[in-house]
Protein backbone atom coordinates (compact mmCIF):
# COMPACT_ATOMS: atom_id res chain seq x y z
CA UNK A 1 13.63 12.54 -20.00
CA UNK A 2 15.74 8.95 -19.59
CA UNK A 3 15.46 9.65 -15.93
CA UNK A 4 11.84 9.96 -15.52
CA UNK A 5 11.42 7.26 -17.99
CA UNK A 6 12.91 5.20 -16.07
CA UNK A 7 11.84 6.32 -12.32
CA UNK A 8 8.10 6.24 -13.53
CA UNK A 9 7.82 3.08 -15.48
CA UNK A 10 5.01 2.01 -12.92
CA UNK A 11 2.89 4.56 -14.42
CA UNK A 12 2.06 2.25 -16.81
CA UNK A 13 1.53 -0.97 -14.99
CA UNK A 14 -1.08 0.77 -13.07
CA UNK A 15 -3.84 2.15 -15.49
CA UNK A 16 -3.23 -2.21 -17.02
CA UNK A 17 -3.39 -3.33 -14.01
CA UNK A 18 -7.14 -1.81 -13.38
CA UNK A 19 -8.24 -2.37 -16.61
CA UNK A 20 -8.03 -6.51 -16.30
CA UNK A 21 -10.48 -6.77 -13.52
CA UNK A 22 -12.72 -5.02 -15.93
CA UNK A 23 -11.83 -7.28 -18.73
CA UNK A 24 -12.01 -10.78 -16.64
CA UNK A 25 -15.24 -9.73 -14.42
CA UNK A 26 -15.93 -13.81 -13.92
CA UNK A 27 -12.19 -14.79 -12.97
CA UNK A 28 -12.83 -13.32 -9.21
CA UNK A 29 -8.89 -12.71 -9.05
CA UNK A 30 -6.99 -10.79 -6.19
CA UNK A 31 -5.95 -7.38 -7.54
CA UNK A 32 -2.11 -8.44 -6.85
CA UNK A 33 -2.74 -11.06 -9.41
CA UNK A 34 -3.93 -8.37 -11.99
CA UNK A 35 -0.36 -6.11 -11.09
CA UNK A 36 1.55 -8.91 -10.95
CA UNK A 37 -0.15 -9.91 -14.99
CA UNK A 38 0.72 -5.94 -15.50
CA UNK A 39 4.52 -6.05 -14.68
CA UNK A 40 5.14 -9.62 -16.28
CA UNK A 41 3.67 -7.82 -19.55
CA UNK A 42 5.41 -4.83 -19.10
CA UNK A 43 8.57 -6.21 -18.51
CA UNK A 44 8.07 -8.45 -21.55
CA UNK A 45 7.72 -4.95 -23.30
CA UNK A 46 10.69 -3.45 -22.47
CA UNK A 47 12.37 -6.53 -23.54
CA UNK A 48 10.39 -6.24 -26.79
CA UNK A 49 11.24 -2.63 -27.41
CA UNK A 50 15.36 -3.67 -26.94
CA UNK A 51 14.91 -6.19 -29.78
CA UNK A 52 13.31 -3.39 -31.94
CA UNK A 53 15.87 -0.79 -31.54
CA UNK A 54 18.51 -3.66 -32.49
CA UNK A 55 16.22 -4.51 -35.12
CA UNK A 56 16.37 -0.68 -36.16
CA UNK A 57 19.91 -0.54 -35.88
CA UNK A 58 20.52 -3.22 -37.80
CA UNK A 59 18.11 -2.23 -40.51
CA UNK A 60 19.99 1.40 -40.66
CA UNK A 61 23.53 -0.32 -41.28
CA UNK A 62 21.88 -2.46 -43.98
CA UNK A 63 20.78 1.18 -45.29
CA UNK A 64 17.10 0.89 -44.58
CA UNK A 65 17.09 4.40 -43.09
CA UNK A 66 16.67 2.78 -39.07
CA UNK A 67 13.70 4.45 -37.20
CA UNK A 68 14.16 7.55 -39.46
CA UNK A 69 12.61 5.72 -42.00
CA UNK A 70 8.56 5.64 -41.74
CA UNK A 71 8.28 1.92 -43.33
CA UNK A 72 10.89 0.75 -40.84
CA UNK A 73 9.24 2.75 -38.23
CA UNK A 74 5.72 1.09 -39.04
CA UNK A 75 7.03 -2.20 -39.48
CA UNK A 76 8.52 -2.49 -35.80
CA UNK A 77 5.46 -0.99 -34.44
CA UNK A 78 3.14 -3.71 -36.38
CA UNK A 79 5.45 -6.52 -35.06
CA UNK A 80 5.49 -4.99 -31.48
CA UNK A 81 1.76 -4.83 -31.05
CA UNK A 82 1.53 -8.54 -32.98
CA UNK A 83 4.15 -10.05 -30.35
CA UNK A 84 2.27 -7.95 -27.35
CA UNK A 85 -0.97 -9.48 -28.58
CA UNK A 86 0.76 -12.83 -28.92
CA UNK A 87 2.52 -12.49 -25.50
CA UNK A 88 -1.82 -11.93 -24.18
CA UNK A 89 -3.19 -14.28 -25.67
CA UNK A 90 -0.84 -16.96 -24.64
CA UNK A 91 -0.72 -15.28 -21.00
CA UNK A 92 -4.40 -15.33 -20.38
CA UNK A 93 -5.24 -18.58 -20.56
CA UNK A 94 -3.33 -20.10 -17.32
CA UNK A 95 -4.07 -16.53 -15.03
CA UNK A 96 -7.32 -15.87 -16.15
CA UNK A 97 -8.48 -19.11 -17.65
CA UNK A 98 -9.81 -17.55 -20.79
CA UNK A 99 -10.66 -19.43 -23.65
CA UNK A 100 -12.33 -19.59 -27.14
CA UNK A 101 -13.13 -16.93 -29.21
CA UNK A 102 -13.05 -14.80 -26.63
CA UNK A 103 -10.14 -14.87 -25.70
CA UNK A 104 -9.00 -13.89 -29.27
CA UNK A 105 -11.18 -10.80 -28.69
CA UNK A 106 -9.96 -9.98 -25.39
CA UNK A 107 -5.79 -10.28 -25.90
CA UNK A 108 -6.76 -7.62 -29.55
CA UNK A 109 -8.28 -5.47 -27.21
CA UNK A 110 -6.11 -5.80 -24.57
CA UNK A 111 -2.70 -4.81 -26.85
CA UNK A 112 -4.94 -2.01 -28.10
CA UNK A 113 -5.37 -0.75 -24.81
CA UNK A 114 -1.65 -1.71 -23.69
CA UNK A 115 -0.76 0.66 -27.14
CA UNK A 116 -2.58 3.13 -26.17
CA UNK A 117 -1.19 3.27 -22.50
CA UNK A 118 2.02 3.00 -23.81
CA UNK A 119 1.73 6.39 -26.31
CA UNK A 120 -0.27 8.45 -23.05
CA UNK A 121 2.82 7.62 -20.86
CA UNK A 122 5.14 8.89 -23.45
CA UNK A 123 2.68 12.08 -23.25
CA UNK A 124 2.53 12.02 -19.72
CA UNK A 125 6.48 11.78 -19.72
CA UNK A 126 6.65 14.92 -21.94
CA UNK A 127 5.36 17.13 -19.78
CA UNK A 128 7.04 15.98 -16.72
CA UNK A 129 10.03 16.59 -18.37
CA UNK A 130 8.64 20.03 -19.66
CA UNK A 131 7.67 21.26 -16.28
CA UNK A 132 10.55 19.43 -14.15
CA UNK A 133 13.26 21.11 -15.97
């Protein structure tokens, strides 16, 4: 499962990467600028998810339990999808020139959707794994 996660981490720059033309219909962007937003954010989250697992480490030596532990488990997940959100809503201002309110609305809605793109390529993984072995 390591290998494939790491031979198809594309899959899930591309289902981002068509969902921003959707969510900036006035910005009149290339598509390359859309997968280009996609692997910047992606690569921030792979980044992010080596901080948690240190973070989990650490909190398992401090006896906290690590990601066995639900709170510690829900915790890191909270504070992923907070940075992610954070990482949008900074990022979409000088690509997409978003702004106001909306653009509060749009980087929530965006980490949903990254969330949810994330846990379906975990799915997606199991099964390749399932059927390739």
């Amino acid at each position: 499962m390591v290998f494939n996660a790491k031979s198809l981490i594309l899959l899930m720059t591309l289902p981002f990467a068509l969902l921003l033309p959707m969510a900036f219909l006035r910005a009149r962007r290339p598509f390359m600028v859309h997968v280009a937003f996609s692997l910047h954010l992606y690569t921030f989250l792979l980044l992010l998810f080596c901080v948690a697992l240190l973070a989990a480490k650490l909190s398992a030596l401090l006896g906290l339990g690590g990601l066995d532990s639900p709170m510690v488990d829900d915790v890191l997940s909270v504070a992923n999808l907070a940075a992610c959100a954070l990482y949008i809503y900074l990022a979409i201002a000088p690509v997409y020139g978003a702004a106001g309110p909306l653009r509060t609305t749009k980087a929530i809605l965006l980490a949903i959707a990254v969330a949810a793109i994330v846990i379906g390529y975990r799915f997606v993984l199991f099964f390749i794994t399932l059927y390739a072995t």
